[in-house]
N, C-alpha and C. Protein backbone atom coordinates (compact mmCIF):
# COMPACT_ATOMS: atom_id res chain seq x y z
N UNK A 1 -4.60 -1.67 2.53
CA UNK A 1 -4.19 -0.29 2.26
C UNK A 1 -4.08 0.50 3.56
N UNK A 2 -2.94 1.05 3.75
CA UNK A 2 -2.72 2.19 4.57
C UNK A 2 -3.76 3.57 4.50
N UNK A 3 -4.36 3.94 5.29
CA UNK A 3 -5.04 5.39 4.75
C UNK A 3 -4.29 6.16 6.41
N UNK A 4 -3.90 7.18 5.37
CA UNK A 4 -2.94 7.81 6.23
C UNK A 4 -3.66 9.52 6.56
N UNK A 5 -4.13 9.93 7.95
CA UNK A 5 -4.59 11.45 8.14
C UNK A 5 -3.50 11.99 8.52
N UNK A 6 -3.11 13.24 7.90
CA UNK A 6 -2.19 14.30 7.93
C UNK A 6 -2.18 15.45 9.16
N UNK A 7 -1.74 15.79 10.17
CA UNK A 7 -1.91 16.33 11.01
C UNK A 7 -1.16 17.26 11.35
N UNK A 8 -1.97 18.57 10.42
CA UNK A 8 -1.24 19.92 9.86
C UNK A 8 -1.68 20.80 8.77
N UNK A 9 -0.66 21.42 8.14
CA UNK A 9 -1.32 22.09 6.71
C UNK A 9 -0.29 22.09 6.13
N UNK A 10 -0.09 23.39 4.73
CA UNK A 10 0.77 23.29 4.10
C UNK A 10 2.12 23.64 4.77
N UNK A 11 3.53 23.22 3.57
CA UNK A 11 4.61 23.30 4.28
C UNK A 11 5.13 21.74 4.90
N UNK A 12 4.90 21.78 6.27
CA UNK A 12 4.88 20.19 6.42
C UNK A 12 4.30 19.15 6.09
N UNK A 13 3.44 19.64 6.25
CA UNK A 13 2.03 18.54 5.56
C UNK A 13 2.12 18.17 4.07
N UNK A 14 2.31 18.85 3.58
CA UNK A 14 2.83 18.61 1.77
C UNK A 14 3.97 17.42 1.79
N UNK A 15 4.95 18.16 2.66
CA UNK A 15 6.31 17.30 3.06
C UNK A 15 5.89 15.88 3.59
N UNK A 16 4.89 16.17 3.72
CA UNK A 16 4.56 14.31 4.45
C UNK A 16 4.26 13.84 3.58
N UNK A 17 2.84 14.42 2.41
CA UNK A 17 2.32 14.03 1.50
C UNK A 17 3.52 13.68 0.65
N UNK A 18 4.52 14.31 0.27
CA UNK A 18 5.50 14.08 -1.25
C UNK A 18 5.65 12.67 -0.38
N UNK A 19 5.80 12.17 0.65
CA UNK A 19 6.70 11.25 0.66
C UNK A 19 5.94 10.19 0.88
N UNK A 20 4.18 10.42 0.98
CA UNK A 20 3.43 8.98 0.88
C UNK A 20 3.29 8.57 -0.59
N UNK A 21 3.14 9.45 -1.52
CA UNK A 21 2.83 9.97 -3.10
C UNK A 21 4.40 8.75 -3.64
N UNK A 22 5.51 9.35 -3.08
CA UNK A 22 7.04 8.97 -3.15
C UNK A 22 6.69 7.14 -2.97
N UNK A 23 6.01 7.09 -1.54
CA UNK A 23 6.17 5.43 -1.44
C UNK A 23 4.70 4.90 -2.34
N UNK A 24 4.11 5.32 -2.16
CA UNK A 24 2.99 4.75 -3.41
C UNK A 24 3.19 4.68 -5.04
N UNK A 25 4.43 5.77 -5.59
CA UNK A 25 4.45 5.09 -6.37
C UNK A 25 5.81 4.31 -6.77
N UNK A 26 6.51 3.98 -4.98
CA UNK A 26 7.49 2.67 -5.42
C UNK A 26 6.85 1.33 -5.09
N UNK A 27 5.53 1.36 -4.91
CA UNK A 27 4.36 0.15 -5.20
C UNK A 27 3.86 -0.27 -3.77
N UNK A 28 3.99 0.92 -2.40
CA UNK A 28 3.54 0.71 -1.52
C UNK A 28 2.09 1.19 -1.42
N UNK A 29 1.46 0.29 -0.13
CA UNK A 29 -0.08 0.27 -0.57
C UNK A 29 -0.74 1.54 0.44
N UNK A 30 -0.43 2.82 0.07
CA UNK A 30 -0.84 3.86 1.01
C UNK A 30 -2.23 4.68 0.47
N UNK A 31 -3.04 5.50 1.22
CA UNK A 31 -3.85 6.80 0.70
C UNK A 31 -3.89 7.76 1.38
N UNK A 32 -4.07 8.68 1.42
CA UNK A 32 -4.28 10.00 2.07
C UNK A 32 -5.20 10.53 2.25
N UNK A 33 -6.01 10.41 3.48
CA UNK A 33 -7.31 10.18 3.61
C UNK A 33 -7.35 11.61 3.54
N UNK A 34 -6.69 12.59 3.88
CA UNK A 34 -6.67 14.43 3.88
C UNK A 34 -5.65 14.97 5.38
N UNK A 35 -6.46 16.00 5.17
CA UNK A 35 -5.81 16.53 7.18
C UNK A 35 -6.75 16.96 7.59
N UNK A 36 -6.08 17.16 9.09
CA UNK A 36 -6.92 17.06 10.14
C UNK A 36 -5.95 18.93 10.56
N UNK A 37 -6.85 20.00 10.82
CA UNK A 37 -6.60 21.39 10.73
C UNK A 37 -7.22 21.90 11.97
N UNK A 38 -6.70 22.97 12.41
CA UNK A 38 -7.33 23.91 13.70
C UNK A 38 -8.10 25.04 12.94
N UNK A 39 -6.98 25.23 11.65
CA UNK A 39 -7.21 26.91 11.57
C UNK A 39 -8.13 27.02 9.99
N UNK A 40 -7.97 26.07 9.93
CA UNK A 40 -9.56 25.84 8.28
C UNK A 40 -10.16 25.11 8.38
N UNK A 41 -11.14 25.64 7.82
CA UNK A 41 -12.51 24.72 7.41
C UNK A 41 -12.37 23.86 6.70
N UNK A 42 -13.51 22.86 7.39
CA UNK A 42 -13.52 21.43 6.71
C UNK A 42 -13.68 21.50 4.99
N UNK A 43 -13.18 20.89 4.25
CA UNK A 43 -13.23 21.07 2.95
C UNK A 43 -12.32 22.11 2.34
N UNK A 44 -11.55 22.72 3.38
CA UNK A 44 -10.45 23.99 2.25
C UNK A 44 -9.31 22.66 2.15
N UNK A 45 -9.42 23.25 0.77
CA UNK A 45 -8.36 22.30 -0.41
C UNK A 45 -6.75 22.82 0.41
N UNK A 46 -6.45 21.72 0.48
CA UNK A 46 -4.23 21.78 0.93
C UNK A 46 -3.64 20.74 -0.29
N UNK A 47 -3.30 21.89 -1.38
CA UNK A 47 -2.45 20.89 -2.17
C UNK A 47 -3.98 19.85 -2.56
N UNK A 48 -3.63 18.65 -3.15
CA UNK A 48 -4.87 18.24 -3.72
C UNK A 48 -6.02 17.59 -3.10
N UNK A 49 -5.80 17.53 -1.49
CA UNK A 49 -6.65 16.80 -0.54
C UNK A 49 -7.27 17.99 -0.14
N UNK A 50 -7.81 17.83 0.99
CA UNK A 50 -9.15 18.78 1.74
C UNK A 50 -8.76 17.94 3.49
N UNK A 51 -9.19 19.87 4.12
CA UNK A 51 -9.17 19.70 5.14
C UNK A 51 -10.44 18.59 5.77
N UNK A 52 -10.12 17.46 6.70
CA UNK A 52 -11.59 16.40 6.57
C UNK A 52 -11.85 16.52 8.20
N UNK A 53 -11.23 17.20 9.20
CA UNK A 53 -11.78 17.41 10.66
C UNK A 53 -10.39 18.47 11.39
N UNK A 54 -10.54 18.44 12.66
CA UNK A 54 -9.81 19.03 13.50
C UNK A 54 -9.09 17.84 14.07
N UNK A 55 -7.97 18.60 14.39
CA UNK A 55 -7.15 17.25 15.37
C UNK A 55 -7.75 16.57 16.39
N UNK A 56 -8.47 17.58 16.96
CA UNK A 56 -9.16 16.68 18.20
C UNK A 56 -10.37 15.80 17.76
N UNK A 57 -10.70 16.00 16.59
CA UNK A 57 -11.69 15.60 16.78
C UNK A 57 -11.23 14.03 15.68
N UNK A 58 -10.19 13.63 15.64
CA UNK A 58 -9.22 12.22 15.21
C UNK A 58 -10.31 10.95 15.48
N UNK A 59 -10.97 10.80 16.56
CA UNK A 59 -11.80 9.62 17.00
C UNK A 59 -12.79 9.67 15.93
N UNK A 60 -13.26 10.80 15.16
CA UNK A 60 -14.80 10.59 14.42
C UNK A 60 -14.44 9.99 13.19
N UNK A 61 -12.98 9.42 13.02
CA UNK A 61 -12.59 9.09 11.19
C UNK A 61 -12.32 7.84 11.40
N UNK A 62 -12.90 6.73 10.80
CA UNK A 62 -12.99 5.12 10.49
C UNK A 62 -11.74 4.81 11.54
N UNK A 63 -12.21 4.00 12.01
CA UNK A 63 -10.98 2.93 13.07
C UNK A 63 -9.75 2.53 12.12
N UNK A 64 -9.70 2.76 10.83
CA UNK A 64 -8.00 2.15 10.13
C UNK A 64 -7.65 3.30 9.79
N UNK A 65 -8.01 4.29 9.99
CA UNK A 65 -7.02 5.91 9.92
C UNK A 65 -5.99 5.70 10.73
N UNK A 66 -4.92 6.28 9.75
CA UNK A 66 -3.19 6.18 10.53
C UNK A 66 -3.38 7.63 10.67
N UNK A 67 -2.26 8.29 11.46
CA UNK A 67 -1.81 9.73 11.62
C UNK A 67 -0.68 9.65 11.18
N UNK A 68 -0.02 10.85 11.05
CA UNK A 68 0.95 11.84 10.73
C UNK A 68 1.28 12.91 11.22
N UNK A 69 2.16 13.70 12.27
CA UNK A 69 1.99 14.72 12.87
C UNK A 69 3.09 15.46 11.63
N UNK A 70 2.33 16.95 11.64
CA UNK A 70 3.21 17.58 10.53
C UNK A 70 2.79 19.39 10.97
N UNK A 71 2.89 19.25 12.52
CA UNK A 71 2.14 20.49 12.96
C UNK A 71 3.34 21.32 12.63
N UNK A 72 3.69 22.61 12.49
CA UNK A 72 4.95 23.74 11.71
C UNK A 72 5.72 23.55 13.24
N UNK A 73 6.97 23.63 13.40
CA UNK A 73 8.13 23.14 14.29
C UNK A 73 8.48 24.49 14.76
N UNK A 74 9.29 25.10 13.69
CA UNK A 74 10.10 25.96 14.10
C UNK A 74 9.79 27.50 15.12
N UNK A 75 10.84 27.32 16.21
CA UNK A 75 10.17 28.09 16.96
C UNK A 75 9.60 27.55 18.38
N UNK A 76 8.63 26.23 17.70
CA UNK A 76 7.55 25.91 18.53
C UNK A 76 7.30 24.47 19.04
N UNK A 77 8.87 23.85 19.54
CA UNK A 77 8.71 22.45 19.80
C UNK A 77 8.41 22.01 20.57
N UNK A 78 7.88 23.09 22.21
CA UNK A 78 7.34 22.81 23.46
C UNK A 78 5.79 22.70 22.79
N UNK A 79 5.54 23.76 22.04
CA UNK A 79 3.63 23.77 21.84
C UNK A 79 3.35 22.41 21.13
N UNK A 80 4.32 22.32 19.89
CA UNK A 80 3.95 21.25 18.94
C UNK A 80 3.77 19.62 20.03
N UNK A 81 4.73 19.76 20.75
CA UNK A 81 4.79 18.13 22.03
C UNK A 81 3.86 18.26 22.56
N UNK A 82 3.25 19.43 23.02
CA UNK A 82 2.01 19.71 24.13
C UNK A 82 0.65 19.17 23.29
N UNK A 83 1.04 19.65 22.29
CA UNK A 83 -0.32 19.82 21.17
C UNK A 83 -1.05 18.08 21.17
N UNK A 84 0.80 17.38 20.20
CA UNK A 84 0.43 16.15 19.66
C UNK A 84 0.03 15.11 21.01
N UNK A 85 0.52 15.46 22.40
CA UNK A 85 0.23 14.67 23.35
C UNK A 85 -1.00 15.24 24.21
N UNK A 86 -1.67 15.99 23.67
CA UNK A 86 -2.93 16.12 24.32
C UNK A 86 -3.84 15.57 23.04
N UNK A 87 -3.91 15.00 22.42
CA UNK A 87 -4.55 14.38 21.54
C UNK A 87 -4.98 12.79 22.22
N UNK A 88 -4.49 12.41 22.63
CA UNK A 88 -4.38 11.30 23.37
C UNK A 88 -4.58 10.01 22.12
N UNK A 89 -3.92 10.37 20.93
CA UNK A 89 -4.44 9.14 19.92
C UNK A 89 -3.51 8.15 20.30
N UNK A 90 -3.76 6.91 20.21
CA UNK A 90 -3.20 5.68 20.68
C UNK A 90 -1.87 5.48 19.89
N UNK A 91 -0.81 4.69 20.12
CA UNK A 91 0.67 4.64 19.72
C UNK A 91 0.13 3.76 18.66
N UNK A 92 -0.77 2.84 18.65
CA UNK A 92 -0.47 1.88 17.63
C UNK A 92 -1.50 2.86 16.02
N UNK A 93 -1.96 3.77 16.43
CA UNK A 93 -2.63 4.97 15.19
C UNK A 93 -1.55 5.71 14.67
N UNK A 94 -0.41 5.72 15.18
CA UNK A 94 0.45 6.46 14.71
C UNK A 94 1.10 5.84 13.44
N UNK A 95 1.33 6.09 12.10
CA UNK A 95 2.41 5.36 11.17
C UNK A 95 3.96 5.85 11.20
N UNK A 96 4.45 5.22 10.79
CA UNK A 96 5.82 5.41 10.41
C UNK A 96 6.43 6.05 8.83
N UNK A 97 6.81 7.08 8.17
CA UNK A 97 7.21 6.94 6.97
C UNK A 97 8.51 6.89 6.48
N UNK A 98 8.86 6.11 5.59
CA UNK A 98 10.15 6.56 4.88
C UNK A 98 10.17 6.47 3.67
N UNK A 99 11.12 7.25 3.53
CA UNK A 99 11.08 7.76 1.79
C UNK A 99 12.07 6.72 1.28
N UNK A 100 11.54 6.31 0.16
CA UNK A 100 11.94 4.96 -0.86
C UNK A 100 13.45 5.39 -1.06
N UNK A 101 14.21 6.68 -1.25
CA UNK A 101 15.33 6.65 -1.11
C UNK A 101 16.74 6.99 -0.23
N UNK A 102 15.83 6.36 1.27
CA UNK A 102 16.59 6.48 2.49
C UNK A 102 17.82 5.05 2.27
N UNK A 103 18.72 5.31 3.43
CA UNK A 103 19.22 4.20 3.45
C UNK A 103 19.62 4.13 5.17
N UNK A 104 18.11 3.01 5.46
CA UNK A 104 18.50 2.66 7.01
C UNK A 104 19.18 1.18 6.97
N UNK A 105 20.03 1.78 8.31
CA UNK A 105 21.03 0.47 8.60
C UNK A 105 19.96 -0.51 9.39
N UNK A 106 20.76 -1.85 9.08
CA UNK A 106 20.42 -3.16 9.24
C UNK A 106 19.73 -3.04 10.77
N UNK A 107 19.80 -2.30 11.73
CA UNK A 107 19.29 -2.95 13.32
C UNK A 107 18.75 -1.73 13.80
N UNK A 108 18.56 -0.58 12.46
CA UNK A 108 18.30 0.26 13.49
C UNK A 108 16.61 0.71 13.53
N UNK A 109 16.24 1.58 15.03
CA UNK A 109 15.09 1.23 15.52
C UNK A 109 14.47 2.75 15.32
N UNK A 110 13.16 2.74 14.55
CA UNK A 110 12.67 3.99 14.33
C UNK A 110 11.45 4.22 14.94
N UNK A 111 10.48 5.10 15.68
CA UNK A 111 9.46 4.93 16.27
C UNK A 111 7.96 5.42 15.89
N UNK A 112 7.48 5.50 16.33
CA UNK A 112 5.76 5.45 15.83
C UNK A 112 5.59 7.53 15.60
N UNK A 113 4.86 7.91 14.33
CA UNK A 113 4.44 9.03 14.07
C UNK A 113 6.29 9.70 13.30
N UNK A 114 6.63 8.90 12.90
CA UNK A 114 8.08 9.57 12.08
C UNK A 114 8.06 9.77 10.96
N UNK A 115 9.04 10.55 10.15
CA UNK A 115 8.75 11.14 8.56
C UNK A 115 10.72 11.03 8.34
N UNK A 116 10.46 9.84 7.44
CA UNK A 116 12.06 9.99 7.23
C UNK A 116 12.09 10.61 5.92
N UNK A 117 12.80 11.84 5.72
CA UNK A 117 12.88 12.22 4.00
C UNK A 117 13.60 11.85 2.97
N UNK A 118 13.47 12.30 1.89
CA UNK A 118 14.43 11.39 0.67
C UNK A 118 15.90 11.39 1.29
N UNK A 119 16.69 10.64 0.73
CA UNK A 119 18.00 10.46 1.21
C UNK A 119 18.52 10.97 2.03
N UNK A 120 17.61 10.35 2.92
CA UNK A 120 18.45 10.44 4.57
C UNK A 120 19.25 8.99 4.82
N UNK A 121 20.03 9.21 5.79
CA UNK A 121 20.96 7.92 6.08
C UNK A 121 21.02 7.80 7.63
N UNK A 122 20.67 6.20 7.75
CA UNK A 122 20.68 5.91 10.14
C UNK A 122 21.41 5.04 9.42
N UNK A 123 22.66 5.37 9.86
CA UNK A 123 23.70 4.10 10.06
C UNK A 123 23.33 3.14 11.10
N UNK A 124 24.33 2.20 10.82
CA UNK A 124 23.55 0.75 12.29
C UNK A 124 23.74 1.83 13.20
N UNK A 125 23.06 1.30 14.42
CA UNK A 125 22.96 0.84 15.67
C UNK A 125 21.92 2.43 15.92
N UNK A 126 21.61 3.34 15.08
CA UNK A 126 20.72 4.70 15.64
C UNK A 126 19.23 4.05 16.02
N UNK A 127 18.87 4.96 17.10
CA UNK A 127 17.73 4.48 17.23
C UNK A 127 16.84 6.02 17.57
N UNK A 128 15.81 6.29 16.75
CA UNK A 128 15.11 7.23 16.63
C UNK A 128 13.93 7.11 17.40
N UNK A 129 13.37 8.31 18.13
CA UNK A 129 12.30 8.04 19.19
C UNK A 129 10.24 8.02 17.93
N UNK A 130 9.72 8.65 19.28
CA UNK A 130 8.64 8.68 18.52
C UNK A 130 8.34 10.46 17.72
N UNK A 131 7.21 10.38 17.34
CA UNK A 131 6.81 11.76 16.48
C UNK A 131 7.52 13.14 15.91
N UNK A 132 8.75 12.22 15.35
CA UNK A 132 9.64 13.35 14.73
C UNK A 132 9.75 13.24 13.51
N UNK A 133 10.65 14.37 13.03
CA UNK A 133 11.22 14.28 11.60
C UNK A 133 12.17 14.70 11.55
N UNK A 134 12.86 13.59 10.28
CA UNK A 134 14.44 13.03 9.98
C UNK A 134 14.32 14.06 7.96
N UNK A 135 14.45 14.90 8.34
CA UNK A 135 15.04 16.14 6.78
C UNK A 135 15.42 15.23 5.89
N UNK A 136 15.53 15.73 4.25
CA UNK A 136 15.96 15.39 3.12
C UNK A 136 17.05 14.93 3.62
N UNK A 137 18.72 14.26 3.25
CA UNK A 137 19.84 14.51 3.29
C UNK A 137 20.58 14.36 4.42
N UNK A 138 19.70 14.39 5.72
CA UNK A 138 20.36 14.44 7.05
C UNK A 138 20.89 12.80 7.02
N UNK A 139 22.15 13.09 7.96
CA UNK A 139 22.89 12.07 7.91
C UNK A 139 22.92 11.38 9.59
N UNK A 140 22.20 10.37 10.18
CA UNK A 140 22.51 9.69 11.63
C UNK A 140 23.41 9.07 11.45
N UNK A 141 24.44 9.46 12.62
CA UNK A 141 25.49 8.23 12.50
C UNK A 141 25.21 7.19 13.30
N UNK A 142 26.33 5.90 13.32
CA UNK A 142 26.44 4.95 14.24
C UNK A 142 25.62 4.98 15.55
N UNK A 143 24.68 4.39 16.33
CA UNK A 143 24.82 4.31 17.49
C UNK A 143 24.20 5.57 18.01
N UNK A 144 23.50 6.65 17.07
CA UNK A 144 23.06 7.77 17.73
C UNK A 144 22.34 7.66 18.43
N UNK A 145 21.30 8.27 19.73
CA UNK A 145 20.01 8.31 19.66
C UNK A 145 18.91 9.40 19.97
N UNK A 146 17.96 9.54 18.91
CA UNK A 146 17.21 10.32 18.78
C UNK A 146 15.84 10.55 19.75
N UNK A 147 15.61 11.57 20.34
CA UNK A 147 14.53 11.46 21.26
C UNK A 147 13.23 11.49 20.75
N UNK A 148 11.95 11.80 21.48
CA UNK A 148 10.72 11.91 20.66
C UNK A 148 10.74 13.22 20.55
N UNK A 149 9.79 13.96 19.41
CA UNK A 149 9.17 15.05 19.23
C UNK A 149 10.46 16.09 18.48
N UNK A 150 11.24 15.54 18.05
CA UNK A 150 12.93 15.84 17.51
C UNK A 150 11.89 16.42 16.21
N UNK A 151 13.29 17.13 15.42
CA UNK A 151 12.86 17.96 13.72
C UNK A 151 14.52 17.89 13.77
N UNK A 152 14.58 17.28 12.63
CA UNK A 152 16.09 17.38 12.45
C UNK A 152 16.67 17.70 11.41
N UNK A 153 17.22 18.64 10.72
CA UNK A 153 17.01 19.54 9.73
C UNK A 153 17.33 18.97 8.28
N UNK A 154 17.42 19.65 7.39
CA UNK A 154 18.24 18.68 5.80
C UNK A 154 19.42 19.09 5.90
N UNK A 155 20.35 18.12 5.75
CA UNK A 155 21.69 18.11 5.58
C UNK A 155 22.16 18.16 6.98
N UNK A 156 22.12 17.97 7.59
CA UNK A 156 22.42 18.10 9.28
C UNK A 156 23.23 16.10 9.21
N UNK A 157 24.09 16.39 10.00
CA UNK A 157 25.09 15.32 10.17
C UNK A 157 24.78 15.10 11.69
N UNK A 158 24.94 14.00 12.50
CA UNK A 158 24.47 13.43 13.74
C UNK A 158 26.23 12.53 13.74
N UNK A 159 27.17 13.11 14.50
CA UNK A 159 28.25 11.92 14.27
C UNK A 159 28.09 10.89 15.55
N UNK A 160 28.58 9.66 15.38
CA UNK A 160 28.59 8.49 16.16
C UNK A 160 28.23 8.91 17.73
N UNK A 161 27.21 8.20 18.26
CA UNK A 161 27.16 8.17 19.85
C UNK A 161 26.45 9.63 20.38
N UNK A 162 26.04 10.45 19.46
CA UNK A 162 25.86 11.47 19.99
C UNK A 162 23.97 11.35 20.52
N UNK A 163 23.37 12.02 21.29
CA UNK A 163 22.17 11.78 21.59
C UNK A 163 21.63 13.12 21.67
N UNK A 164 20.65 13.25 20.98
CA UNK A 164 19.68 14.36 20.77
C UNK A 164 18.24 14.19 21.88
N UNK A 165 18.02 15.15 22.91
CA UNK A 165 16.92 14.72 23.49
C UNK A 165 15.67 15.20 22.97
N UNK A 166 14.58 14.94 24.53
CA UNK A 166 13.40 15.05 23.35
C UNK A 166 13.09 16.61 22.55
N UNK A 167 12.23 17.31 21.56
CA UNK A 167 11.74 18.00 21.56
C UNK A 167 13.19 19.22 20.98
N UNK A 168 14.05 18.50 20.40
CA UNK A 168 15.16 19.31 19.72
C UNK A 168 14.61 19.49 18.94
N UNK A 169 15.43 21.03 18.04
CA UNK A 169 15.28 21.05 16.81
C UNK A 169 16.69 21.48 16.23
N UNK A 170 17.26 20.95 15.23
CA UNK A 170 18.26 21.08 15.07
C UNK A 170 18.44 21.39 13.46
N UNK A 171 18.69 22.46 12.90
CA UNK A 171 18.78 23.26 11.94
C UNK A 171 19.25 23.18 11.03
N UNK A 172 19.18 23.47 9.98
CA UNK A 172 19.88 22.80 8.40
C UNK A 172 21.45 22.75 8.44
N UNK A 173 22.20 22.14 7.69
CA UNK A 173 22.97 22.15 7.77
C UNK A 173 24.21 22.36 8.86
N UNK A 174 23.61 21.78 10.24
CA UNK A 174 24.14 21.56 11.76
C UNK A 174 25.00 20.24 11.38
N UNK A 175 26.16 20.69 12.72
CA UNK A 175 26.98 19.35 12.70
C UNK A 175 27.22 19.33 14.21
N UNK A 176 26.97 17.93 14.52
CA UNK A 176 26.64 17.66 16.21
C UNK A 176 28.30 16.67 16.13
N UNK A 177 28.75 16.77 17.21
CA UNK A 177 30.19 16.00 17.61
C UNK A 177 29.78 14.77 17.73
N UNK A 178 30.80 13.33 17.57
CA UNK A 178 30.56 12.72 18.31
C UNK A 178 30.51 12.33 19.76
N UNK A 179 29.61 11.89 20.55
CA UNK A 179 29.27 11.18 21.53
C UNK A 179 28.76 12.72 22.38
N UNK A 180 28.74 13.97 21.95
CA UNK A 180 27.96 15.29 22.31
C UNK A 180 26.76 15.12 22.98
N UNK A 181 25.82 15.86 23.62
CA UNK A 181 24.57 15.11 23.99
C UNK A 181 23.87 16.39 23.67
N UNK A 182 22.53 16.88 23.11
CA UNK A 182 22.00 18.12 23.06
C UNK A 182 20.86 18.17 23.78
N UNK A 183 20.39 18.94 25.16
CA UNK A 183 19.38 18.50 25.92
C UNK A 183 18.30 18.97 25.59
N UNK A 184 17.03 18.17 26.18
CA UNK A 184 15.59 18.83 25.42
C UNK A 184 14.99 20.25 25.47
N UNK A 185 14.65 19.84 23.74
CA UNK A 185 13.94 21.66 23.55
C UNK A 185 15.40 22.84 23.41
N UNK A 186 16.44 21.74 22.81
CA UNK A 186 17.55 22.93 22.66
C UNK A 186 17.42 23.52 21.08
N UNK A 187 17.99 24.50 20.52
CA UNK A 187 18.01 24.81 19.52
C UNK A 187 19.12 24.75 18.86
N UNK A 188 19.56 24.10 17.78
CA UNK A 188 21.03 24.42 17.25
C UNK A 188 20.72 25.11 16.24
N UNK A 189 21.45 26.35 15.46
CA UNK A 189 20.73 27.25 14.49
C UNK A 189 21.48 26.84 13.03
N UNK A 190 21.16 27.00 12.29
CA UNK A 190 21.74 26.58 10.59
C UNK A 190 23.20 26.27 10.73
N UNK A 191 23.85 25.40 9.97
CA UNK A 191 25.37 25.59 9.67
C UNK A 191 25.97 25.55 11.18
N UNK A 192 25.14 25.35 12.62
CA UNK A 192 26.51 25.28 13.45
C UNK A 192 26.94 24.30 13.87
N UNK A 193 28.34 24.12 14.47
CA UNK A 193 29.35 22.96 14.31
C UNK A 193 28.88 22.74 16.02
N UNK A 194 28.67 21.77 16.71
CA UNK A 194 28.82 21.80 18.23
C UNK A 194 29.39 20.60 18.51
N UNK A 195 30.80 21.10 19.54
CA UNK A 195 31.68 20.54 19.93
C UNK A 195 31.39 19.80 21.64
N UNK A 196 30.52 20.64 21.88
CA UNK A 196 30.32 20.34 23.34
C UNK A 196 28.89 19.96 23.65
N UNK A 197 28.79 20.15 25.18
CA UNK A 197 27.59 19.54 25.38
C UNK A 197 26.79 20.70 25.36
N UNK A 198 25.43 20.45 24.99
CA UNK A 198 23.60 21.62 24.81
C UNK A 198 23.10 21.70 26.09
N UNK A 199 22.75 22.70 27.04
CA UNK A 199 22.09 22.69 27.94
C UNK A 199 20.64 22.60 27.34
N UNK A 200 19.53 21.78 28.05
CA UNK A 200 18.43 21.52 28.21
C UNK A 200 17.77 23.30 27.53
N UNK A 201 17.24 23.36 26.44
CA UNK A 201 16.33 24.84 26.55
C UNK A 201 17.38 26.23 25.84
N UNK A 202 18.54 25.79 25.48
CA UNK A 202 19.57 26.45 25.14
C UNK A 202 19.52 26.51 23.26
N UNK A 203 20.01 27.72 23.58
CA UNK A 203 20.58 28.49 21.91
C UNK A 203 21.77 28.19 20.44
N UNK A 204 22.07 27.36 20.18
CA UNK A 204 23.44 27.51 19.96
C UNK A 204 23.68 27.58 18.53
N UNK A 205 24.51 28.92 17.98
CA UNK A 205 24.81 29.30 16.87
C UNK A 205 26.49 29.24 16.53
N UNK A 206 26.80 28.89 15.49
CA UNK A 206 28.20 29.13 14.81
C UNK A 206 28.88 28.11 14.74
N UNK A 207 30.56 28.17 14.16
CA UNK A 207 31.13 27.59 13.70
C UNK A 207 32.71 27.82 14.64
N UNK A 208 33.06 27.78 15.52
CA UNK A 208 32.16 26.72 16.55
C UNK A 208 31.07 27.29 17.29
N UNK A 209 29.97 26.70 17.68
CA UNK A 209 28.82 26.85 18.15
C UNK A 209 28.81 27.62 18.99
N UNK A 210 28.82 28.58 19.63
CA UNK A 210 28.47 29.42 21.19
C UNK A 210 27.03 29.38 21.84
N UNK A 211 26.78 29.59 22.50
CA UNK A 211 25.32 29.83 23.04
C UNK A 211 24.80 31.38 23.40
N UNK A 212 23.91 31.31 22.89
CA UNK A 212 23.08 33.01 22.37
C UNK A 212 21.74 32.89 22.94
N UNK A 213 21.40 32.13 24.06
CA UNK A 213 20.38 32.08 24.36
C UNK A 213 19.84 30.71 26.10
């Protein structure tokens, strides 16, 4: 059995939970040992588990505890990278999830601390980094590749070749060009289309995309 610690609260953390709940009951062998919280006390109830330590304090829970990072994104993808990598928990503590009704292609490569949501789609050849999340619906194309510490929104389209660096967040219903590159810690905001390339730390809103920041 998998026993999986949640690393967060509600909102994301739920979002992680639907989707261990999701693979446990398509007959995978998972549990949810609870989360691991800054801002509550041990024992406040999240949804039907209980807060069971602080992040830092990850070393005091049985040696087969997996993690889950599910710290709140938006806004905050420099703090959230800073956060999960001063933890110093080892790569092989990290799990992987996907939701029973994804559809990943045949070769492609997903990495340690990820949350793929219900019907998402990595066509071949994408290869997704470490401690992110892949939204309900979002679509990777061909050959993409995804950096670490990414949030990639629901319904958001990734077309062929395009590369997202680390610590993006890229917004519901976004559409990235193919072979485009978006540099780390950029923002793309709801619904925008981007044709060109993301500067590193940059804004970009609309249809076509401009930069506002």
């Amino acid at each position: 059995m998998k026993k999986v610690a949640i690393i967060g609260g509600t909102g994301n953390g739920l979002v992680v939970a639907q989707i261990i709940l999701d693979l446990i009951a398509s007959g995978e062998d998972y549990q949810i040992s609870g989360f691991l919280n800054d801002h509550l006390e041990k024992g406040t109830p999240i949804g039907r588990w209980q807060v069971i330590a602080k992040p830092d304090q990850w070393d005091t829970l049985p040696a087969d505890t997996l993690f889950m990072p599910a710290i709140l994104s938006v806004g905050k993808m420099r703090e959230r990278a800073a956060k999960l990598k001063s933890l110093n928990i080892p790569r092989e503590r990290w799990v992987t999830l996907v939701h029973p009704t994804c559809n990943i292609g045949f070769d492609c490569e997903i990495g340690k601390g990820v949350a793929i949501c219900a019907h998402a789609t990595l066509q071949p050849g994408s290869r997704v980094g470490d401690y992110g999340i892949i939204r309900a619906g979002a679509n990777i194309g061909h050959d993409v590749v995804v950096g670490d510490y990414v949030d990639i929104g629901p319904n958001t389209t990734l077309c062929g070749y395009a590369k997202i660096d680390e610590g993006v967040q890229v917004a519901p219903n976004a559409v990235i060009r193919d072979n485009v590159t978006v540099g780390q810690y950029a923002t793309i905001a709801a619904g925008a289309a981007i044709f060109k390339q993301v500067p590193a730390f940059a804004t970009f809103l609309g249809n076509p995309a401009r930069r506002i920041r």
